[in-house]
Protein backbone atom coordinates (compact mmCIF):
# COMPACT_ATOMS: atom_id res chain seq x y z
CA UNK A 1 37.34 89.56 46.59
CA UNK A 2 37.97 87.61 43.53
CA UNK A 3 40.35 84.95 43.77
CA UNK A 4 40.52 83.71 40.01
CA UNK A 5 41.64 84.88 36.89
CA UNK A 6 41.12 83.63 33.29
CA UNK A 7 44.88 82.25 33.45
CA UNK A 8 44.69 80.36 36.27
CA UNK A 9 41.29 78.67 35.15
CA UNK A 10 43.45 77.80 31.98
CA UNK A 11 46.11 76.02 34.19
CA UNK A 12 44.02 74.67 36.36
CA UNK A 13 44.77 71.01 37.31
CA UNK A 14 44.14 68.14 39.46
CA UNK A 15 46.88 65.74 40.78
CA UNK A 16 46.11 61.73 39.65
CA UNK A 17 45.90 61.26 43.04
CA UNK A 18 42.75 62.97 43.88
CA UNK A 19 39.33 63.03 42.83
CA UNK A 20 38.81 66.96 42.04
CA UNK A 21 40.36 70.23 42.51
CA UNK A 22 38.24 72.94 43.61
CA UNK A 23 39.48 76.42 42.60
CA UNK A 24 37.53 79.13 44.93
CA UNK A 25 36.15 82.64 43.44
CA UNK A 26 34.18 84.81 45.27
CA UNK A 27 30.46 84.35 46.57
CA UNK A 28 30.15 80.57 46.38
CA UNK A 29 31.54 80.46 42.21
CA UNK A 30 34.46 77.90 42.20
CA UNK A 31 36.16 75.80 39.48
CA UNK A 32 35.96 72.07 39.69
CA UNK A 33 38.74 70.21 37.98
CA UNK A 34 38.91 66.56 37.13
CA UNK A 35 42.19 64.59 36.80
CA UNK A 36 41.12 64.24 33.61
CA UNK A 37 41.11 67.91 32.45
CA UNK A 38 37.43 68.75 32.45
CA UNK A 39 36.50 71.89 33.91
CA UNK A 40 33.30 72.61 35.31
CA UNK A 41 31.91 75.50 37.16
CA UNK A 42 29.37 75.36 40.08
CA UNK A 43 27.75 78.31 42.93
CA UNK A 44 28.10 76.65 46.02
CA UNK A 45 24.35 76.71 48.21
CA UNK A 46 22.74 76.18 51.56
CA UNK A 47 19.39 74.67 51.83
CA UNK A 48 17.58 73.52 55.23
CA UNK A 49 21.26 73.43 56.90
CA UNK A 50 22.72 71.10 53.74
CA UNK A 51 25.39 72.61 51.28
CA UNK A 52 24.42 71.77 47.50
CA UNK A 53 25.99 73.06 44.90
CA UNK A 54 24.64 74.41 40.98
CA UNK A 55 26.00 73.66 37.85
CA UNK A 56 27.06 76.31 36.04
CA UNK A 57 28.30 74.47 32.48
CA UNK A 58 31.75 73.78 31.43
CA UNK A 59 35.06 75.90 31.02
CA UNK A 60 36.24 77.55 28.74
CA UNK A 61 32.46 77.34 27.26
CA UNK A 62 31.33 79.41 30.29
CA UNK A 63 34.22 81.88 30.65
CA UNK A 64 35.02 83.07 33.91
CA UNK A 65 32.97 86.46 33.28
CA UNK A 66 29.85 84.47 32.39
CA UNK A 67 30.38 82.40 35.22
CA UNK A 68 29.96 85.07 37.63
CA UNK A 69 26.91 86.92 36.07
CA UNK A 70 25.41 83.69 36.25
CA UNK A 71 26.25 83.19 39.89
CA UNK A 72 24.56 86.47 40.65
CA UNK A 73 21.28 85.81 38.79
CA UNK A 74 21.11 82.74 40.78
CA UNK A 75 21.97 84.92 44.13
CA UNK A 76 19.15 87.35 42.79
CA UNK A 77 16.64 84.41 42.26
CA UNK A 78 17.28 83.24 45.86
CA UNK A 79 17.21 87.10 47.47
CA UNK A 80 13.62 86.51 46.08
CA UNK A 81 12.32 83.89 47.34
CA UNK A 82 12.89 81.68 44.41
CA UNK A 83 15.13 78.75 44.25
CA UNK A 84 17.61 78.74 41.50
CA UNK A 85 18.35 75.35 41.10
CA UNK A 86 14.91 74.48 40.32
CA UNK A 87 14.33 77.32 37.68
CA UNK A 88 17.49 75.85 36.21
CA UNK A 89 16.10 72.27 36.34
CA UNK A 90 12.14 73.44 34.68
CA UNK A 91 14.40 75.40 31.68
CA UNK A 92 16.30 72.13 31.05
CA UNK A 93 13.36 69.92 30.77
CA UNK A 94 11.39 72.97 28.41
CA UNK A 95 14.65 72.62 26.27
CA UNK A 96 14.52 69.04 26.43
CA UNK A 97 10.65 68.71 24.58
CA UNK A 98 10.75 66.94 21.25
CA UNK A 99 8.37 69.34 19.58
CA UNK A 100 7.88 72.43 18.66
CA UNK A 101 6.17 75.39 20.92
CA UNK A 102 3.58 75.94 18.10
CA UNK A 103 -0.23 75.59 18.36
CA UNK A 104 -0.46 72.98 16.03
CA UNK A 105 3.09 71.31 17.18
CA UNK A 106 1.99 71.52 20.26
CA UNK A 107 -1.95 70.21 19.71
CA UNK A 108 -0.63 67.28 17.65
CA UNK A 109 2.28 66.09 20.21
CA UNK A 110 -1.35 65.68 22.50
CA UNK A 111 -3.33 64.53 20.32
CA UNK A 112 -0.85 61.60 19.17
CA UNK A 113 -0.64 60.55 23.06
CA UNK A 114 -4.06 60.63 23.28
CA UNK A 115 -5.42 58.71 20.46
CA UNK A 116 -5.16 55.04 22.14
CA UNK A 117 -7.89 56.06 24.75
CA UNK A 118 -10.11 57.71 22.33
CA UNK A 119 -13.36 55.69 19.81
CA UNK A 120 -12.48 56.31 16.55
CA UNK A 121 -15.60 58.45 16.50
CA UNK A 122 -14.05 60.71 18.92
CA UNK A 123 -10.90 61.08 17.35
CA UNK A 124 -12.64 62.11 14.20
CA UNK A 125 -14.03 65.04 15.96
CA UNK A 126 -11.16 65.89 18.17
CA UNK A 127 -8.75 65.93 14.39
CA UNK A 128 -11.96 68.22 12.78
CA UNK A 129 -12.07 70.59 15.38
CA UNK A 130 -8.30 71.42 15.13
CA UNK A 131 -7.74 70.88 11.55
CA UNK A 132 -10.92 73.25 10.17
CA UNK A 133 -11.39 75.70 13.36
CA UNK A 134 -8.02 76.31 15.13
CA UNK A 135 -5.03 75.42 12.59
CA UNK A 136 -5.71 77.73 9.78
CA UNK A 137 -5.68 81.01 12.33
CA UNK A 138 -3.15 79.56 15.41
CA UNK A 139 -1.42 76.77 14.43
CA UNK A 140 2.12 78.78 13.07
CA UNK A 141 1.74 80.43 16.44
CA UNK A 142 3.67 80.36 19.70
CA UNK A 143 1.61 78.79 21.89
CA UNK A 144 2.62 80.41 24.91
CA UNK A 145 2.68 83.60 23.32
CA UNK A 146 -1.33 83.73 22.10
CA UNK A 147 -3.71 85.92 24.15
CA UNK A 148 -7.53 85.26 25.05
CA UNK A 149 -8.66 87.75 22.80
CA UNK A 150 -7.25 85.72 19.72
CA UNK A 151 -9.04 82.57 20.68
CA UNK A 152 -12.33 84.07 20.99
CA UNK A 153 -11.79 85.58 17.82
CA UNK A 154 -11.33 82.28 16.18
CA UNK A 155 -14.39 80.56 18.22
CA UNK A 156 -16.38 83.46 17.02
CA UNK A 157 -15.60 82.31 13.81
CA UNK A 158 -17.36 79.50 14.11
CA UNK A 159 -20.58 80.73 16.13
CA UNK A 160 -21.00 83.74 13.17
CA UNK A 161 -21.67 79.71 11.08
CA UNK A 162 -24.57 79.28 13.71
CA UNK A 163 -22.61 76.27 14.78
CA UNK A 164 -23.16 76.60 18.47
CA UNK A 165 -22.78 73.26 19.67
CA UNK A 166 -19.17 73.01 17.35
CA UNK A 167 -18.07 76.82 18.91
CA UNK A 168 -18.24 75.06 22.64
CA UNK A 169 -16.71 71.39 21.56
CA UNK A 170 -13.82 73.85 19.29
CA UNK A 171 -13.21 75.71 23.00
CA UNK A 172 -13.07 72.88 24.73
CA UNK A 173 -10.69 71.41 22.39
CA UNK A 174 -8.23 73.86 22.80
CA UNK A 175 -8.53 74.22 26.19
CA UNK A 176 -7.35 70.59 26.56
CA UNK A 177 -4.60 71.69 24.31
CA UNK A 178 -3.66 74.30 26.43
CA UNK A 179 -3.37 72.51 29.55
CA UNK A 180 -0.92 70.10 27.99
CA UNK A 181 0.96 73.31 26.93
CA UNK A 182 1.21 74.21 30.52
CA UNK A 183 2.13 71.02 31.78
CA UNK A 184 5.09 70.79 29.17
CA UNK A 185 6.54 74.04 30.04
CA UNK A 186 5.04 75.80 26.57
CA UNK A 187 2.53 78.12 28.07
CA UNK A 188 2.84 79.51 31.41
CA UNK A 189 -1.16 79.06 31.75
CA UNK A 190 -4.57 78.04 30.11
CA UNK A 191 -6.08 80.94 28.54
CA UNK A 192 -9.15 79.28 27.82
CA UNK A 193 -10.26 79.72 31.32
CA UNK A 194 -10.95 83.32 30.39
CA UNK A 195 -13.38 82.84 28.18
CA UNK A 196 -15.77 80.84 30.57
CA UNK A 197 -19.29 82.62 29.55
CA UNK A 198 -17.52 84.55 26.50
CA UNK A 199 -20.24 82.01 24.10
CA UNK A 200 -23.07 81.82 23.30
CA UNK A 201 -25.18 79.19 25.58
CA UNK A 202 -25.74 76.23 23.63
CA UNK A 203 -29.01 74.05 24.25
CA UNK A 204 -28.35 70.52 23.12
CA UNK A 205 -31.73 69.14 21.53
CA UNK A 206 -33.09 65.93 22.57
CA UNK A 207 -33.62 63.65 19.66
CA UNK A 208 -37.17 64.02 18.39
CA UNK A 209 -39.71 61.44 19.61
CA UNK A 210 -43.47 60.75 20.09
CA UNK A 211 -44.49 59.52 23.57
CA UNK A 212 -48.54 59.61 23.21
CA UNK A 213 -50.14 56.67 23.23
CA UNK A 214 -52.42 57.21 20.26
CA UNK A 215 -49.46 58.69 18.13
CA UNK A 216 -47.41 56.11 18.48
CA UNK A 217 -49.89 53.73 17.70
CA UNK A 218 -50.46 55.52 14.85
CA UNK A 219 -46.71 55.46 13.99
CA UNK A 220 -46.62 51.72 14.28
CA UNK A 221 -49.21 51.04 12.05
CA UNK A 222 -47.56 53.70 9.34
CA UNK A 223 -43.97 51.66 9.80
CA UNK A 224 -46.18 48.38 9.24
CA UNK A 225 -47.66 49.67 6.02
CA UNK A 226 -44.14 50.52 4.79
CA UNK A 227 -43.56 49.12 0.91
CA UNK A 228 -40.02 49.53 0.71
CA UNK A 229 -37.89 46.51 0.94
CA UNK A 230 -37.43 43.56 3.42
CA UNK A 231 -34.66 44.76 4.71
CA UNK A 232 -35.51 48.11 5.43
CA UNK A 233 -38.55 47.30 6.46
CA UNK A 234 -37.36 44.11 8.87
CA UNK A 235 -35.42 47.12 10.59
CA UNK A 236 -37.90 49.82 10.49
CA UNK A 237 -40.37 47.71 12.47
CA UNK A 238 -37.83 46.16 14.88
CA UNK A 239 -36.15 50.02 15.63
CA UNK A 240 -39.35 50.36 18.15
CA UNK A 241 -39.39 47.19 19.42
CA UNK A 242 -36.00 46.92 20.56
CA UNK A 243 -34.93 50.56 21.06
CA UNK A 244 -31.12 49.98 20.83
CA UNK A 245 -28.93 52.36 19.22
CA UNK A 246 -29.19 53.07 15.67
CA UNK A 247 -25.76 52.13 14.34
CA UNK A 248 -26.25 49.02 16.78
CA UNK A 249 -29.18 47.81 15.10
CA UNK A 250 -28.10 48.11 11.50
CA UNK A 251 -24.51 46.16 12.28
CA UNK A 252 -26.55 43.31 13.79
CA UNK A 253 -24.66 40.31 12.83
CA UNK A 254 -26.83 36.44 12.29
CA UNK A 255 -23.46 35.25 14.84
CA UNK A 256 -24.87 37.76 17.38
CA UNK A 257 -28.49 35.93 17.43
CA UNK A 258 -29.66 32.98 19.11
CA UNK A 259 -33.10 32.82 17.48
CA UNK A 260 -34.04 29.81 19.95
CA UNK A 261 -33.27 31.63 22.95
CA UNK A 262 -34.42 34.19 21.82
CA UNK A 263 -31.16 36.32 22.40
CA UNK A 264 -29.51 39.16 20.68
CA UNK A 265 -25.56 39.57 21.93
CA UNK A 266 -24.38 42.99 21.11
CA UNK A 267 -20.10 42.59 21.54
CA UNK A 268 -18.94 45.40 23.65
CA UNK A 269 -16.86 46.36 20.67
CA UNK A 270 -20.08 47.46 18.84
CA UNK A 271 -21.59 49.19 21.61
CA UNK A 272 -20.90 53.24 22.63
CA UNK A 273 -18.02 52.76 24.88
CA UNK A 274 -14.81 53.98 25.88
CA UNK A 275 -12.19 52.29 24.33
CA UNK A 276 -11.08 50.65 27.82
CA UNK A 277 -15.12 49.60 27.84
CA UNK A 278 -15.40 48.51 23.74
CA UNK A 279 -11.95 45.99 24.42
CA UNK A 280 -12.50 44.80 27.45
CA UNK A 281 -16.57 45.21 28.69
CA UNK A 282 -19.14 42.85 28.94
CA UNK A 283 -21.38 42.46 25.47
CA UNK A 284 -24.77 43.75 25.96
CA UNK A 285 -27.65 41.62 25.91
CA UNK A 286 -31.24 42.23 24.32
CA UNK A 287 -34.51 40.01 25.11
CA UNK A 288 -35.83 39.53 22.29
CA UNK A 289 -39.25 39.41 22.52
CA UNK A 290 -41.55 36.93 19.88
CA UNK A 291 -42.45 39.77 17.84
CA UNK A 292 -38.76 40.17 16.78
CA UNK A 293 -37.82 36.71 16.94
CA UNK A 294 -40.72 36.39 13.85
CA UNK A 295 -39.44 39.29 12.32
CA UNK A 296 -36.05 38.07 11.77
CA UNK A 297 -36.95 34.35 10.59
CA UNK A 298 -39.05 35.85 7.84
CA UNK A 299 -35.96 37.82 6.84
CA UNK A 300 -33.33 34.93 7.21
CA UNK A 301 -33.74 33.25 3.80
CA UNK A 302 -33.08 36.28 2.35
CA UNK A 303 -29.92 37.71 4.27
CA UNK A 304 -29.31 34.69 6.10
CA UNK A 305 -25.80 33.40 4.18
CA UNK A 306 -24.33 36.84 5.10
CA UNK A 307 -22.92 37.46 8.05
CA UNK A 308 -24.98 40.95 8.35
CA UNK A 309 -28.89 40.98 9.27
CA UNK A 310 -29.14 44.04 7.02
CA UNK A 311 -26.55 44.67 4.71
CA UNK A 312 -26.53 47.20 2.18
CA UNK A 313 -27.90 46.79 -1.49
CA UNK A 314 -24.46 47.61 -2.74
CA UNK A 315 -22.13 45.50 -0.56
CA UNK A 316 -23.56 42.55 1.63
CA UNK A 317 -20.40 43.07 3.55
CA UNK A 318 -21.16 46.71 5.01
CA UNK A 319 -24.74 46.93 6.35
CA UNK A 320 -27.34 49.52 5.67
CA UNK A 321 -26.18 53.39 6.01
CA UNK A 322 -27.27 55.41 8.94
CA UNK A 323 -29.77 57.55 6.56
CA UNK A 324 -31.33 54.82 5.16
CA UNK A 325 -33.92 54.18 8.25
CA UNK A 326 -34.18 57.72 8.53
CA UNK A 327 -35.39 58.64 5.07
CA UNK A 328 -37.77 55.76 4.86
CA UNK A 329 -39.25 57.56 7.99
CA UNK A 330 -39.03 60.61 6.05
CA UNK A 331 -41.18 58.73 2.96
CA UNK A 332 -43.73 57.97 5.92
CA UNK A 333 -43.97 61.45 6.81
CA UNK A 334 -42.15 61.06 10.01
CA UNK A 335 -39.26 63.62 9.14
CA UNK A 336 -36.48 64.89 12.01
CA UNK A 337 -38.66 67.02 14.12
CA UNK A 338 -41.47 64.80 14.50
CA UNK A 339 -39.56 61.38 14.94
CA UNK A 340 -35.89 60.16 14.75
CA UNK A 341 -34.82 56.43 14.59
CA UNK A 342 -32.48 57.51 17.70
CA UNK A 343 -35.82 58.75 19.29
CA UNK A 344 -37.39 55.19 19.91
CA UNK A 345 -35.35 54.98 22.73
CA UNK A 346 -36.94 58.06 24.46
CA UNK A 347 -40.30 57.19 23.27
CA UNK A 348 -39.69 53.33 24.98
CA UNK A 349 -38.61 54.78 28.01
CA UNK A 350 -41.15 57.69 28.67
CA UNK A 351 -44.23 54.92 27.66
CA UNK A 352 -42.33 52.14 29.65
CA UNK A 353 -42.21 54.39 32.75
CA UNK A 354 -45.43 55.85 32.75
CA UNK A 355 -47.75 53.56 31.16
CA UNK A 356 -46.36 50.50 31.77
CA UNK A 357 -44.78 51.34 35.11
CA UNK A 358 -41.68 49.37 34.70
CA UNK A 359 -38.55 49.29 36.94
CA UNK A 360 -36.26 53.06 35.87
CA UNK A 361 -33.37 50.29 36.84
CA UNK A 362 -34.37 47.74 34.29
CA UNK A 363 -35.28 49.88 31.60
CA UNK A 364 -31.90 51.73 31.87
CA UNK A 365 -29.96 49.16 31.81
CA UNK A 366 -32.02 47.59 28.51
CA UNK A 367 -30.77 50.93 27.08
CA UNK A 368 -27.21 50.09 28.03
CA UNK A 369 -27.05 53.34 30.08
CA UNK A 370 -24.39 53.28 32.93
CA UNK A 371 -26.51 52.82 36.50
CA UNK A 372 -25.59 52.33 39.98
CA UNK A 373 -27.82 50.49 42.41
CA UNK A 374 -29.29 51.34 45.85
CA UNK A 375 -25.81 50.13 47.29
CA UNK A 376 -23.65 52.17 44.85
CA UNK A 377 -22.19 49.40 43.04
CA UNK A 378 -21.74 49.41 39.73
CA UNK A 379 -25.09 47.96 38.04
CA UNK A 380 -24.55 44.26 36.11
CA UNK A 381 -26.83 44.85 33.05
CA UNK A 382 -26.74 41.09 32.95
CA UNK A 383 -28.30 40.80 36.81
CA UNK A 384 -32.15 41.77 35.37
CA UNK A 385 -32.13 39.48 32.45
CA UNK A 386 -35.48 37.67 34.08
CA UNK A 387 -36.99 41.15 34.51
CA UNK A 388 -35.64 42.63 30.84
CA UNK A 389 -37.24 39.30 29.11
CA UNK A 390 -40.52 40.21 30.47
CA UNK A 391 -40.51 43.85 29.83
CA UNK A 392 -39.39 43.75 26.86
CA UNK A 393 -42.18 41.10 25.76
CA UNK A 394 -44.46 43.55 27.65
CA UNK A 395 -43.44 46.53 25.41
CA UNK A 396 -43.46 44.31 22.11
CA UNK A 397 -47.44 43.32 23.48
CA UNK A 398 -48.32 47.07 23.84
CA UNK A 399 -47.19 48.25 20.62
CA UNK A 400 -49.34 45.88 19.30
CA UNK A 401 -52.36 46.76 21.13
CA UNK A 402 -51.17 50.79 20.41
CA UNK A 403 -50.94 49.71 16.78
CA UNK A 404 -54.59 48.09 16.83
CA UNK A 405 -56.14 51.27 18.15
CA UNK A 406 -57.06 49.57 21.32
CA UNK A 407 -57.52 52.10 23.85
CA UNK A 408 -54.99 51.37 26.25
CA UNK A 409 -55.64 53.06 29.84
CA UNK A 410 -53.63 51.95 32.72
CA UNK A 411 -55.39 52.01 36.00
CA UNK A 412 -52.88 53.02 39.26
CA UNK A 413 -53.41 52.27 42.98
CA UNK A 414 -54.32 55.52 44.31
């Protein structure tokens, strides 16, 4: 029976001499008054043998009727199965997040924490996806309260484009979104995980390169013949030779050579790396083999006070743009589906493999790719500098023989 009325929560008091008063209602509620006035309401529990106790907010803000019905949701909560005090604690820390519950609120609260991690490449793509394919149709939208169905109409959007590859990277964008939703009490769970198979199957396409012998012979001897300028042409010839990345090969600083050595230091900073890997890897190093060593003295004079190996015609301070290699390749009949500048690097490592029979180990790590070794330790692309020196003045050698239309045929144990 109830033991409380509103009066006697109004006159409630505690003697200076004590800590609290504790003023008992029915069912566990009781009134908990400080010598100081304040009022306070808690339900007292029982958990593993322990008595705890759960807030209930302040009097006269919670009035004694509000009190109660509160101290019977919680009994409900705990008739099933469900412990109150920790329902209480989740709903304090949802009310407690800084932003909003929108899509976009929510998808730039995530994207701000994770923009330190990201390249600025990746960021770029991450900001394009949301801003053109998910803002316009869901970001004024309750996160929480959006449905499957409404995603997949907005990925649809961008597959009916013929944008395949986007529609998947767009899903899995939001599906990252999501899961931050759910882990800051916005959404009570992905719904991106229903539309697993909902696209259609994308096929990534392999950059396009030549790997026969005799067409890439005839290739070299096309990119030798090329009467565009030094500069273009310096880089056009040494894209096969040294198969690095594109956008690594046209910022090739003169502080990044050691023409002597015959040493080309890529800084990790330059290279395609996380950004944990671009501040704090090892720089990359390419052999470079006497074929490339030539080709860059010749060009010195001319580029050589810069601090770029090939910088642009407009600005010596920004160096070539990434379609200028590919539309001189395009002037030598070499367009996109035939041969990429990105595709040297497939057609040096199918010819390096097969016709030169070269260590996979040695020509993956000239290609900067991440390896492991036998024992399953991280591989040290620094460890088969020897061995990358002589393959890579190997390679230079056969391009030239390829590019003389000497009939190379290598000859295997059987």
């Amino acid at each position: 029976m109830a033991t409380l009325t509103d009066a006697k929560c109004r006159n409630a008091v505690c003697s200076p001499d004590k800590k609290r008063a504790r003023f008992t209602d029915a069912g566990g509620l009781y009134l908990e008054v400080s010598p100081t006035g304040s009022r306070r309401w808690f339900w007292k529990t029982y958990a593993d043998g322990k008595e705890g106790r759960m807030a209930l907010g302040s009097y006269p803000d919670v009035t004694l009727t509000a009190a109660r019905k509160a101290r019977d949701a919680a009994k409900l909560l705990r008739s099933q199965g469900v412990n109150p005090v920790q329902v209480r604690k989740i709903e304090r820390l949802k009310a407690s997040t800084p932003a909003g519950n929108t899509f976009k609120a929510t998808a730039l609260e995530w994207y701000a924490m994770k923009l330190d991690s990201w390249s600025s490449h990746y960021a770029i793509r991450e900001k394009r996806n949301l801003e053109k394919d998910l803002f316009p149709f869901l970001g004024a939208r309750h996160i929480g309260e959006i449905e499957a169905i409404e995603l997949l109409d907005v990925v649809r959007r961008v597959e009916e484009r013929g944008a395949l590859d986007v529609a998947h990277r767009v899903l899995t964008t939001a599906g990252q979104v999501w899961r931050y939703a759910v882990a800051t009490g916005r959404a009570p769970r992905d719904v991106t995980a229903d539309l697993r198979g909902a696209l259609k199957p994308h096929h990534g396409k392999h950059f396009a390169a030549i790997t026969e012998p005799m067409k890439v012979g005839e290739l070299i001897r096309v990119i030798r013949g090329y009467q565009g300028g030094p500069i273009v042409r310096t880089a056009l010839q040494l894209a096969p030779i040294l198969f690095q990345r594109p956008g690594e090969l046209r910022g090739m600083g003169w502080a990044e050579l050691d023409l002597d050595a015959a040493l080309w230091t890529i800084p990790a900073a330059r290279m395609k790396r996380s950004v944990d890997g671009k501040r704090n890897g090892d720089p990359h190093l390419v052999p470079l083999p006497k074929q490339a060593v030539e080709l860059l003295r010749k060009l010195h004079p001319l580029t050589g006070n810069g601090a770029l190996v090939f910088h642009g015609e407009r600005s010596h301070d920004r160096p070539i743009s990434d379609n200028t290699l590919r539309a001189a390749l395009l002037t030598l009949g070499y367009g996109p589906d035939l041969q990429s500048v990105h595709g040297f690097r497939a057609t040096a490592r199918t010819l390096l493999a097969e016709e030169l029979d070269a260590d996979p180990l040695v020509i993956e790590a000239q290609l900067a790719h991440a390896v492991k070794d036998a024992n399953g330790r991280a591989y040290n692309r620094t460890q088969y500098l020897k061995h990358r020196t002589a393959m890579m003045q190997q390679w230079a050698d056969y391009l030239d023989r390829l590019a003389a239309g000497a009939e190379v045929i290598q000859f295997k144990a059987a």
